[in-house]
Protein backbone atom coordinates (compact mmCIF):
# COMPACT_ATOMS: atom_id res chain seq x y z
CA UNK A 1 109.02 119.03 157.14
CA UNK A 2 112.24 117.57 159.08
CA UNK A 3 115.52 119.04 158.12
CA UNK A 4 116.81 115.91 156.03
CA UNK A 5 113.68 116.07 154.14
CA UNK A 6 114.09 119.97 153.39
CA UNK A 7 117.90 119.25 152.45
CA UNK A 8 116.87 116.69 149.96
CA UNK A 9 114.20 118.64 148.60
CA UNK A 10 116.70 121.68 148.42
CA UNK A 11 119.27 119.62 146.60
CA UNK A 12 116.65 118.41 143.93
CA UNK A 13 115.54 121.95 143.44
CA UNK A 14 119.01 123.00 142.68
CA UNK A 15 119.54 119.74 140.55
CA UNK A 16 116.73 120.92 138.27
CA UNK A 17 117.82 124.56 138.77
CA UNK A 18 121.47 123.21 137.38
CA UNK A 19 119.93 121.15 134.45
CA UNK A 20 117.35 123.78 133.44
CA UNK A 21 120.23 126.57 133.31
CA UNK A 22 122.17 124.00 131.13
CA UNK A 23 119.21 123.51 128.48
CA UNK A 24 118.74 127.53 128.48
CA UNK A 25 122.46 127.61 127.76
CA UNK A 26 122.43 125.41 124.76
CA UNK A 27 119.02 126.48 123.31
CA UNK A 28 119.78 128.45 119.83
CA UNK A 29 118.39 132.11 119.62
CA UNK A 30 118.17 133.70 116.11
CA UNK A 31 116.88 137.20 115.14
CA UNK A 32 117.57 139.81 112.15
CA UNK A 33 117.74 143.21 111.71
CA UNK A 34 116.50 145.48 108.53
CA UNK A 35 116.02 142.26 106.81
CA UNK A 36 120.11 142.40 106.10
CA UNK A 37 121.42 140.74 109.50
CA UNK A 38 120.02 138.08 110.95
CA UNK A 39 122.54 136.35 113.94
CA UNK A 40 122.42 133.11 115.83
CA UNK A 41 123.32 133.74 119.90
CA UNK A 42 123.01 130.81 122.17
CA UNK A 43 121.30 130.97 125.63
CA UNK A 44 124.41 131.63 127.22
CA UNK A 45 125.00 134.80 124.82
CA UNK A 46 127.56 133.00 122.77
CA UNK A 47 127.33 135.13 119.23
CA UNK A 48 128.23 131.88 117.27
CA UNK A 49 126.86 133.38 113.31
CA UNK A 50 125.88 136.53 111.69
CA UNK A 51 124.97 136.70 108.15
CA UNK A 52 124.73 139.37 105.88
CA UNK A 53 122.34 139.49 102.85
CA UNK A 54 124.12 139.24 100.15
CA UNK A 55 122.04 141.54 98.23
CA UNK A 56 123.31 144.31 100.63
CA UNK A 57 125.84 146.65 98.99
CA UNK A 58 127.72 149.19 100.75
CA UNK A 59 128.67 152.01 98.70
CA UNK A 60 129.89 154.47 101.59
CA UNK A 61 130.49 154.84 105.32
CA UNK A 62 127.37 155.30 105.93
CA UNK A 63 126.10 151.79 104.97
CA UNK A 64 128.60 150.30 106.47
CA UNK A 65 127.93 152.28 109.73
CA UNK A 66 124.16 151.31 109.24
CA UNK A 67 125.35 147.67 108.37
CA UNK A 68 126.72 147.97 111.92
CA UNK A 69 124.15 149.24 113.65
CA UNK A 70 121.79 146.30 112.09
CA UNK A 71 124.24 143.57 113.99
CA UNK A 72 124.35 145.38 117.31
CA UNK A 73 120.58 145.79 117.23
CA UNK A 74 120.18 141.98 115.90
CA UNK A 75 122.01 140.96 119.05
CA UNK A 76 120.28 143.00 121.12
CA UNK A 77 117.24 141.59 120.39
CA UNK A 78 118.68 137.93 120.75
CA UNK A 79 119.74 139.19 123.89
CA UNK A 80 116.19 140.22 124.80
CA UNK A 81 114.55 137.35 123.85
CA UNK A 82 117.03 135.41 125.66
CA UNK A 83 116.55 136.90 128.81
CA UNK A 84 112.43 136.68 128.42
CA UNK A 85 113.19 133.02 128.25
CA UNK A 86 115.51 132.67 130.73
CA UNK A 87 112.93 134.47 133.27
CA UNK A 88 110.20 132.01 131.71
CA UNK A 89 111.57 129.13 132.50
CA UNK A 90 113.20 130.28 136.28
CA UNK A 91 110.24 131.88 137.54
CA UNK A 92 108.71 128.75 138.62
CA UNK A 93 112.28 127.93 140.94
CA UNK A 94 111.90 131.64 142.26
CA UNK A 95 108.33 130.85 143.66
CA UNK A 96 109.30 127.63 145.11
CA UNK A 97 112.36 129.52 146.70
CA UNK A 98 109.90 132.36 148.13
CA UNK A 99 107.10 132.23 150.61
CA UNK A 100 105.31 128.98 150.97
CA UNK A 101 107.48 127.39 148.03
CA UNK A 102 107.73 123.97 150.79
């Protein structure tokens, strides 16, 4: 492969790289916690909702402090499953970028 041939193919790699990274970005992630919390994170790890069951009632600290742990472990998971997806959909750009990708 000539070196204007490579360039071009590396420029439409990182085109799709771009775009793909974009889509992951935007994509909505929800997941819940204890049945109480359930959040909304985007791909870029926006938190943009959390919401509460409103059959939850907090009658000390200690359900509030649980009520807190519930969100950070709801966005955890969002987190997780955000970064399982992002992997998903770059791994095919890391084995083009590795040995015998051209």
């Amino acid at each position: 492969m000539n070196q204007q041939a490579l360039m071009k193919k590396l420029k439409q790699l990182q085109d799709e790289m771009v775009e793909t990274q974009r889509q992951i970005e935007a994509t909505l992630f929800t997941a819940s916690a204890g049945g109480v919390v359930t959040i909304e994170m985007l791909g870029n790890k926006k938190l943009v909702k959390v919401d509460i069951d409103p059959s939850f009632e907090a009658h000390n600290s200690d359900d509030f402090e649980m009520l807190s742990d519930m969100i950070v472990a709801a966005c955890q998971i969002a987190i997780d499953d955000i970064d399982k997806f992002t992997e998903e959909k770059m791994r095919k750009y890391q084995s083009m970028l590795g040995y015998g990708g051209f």
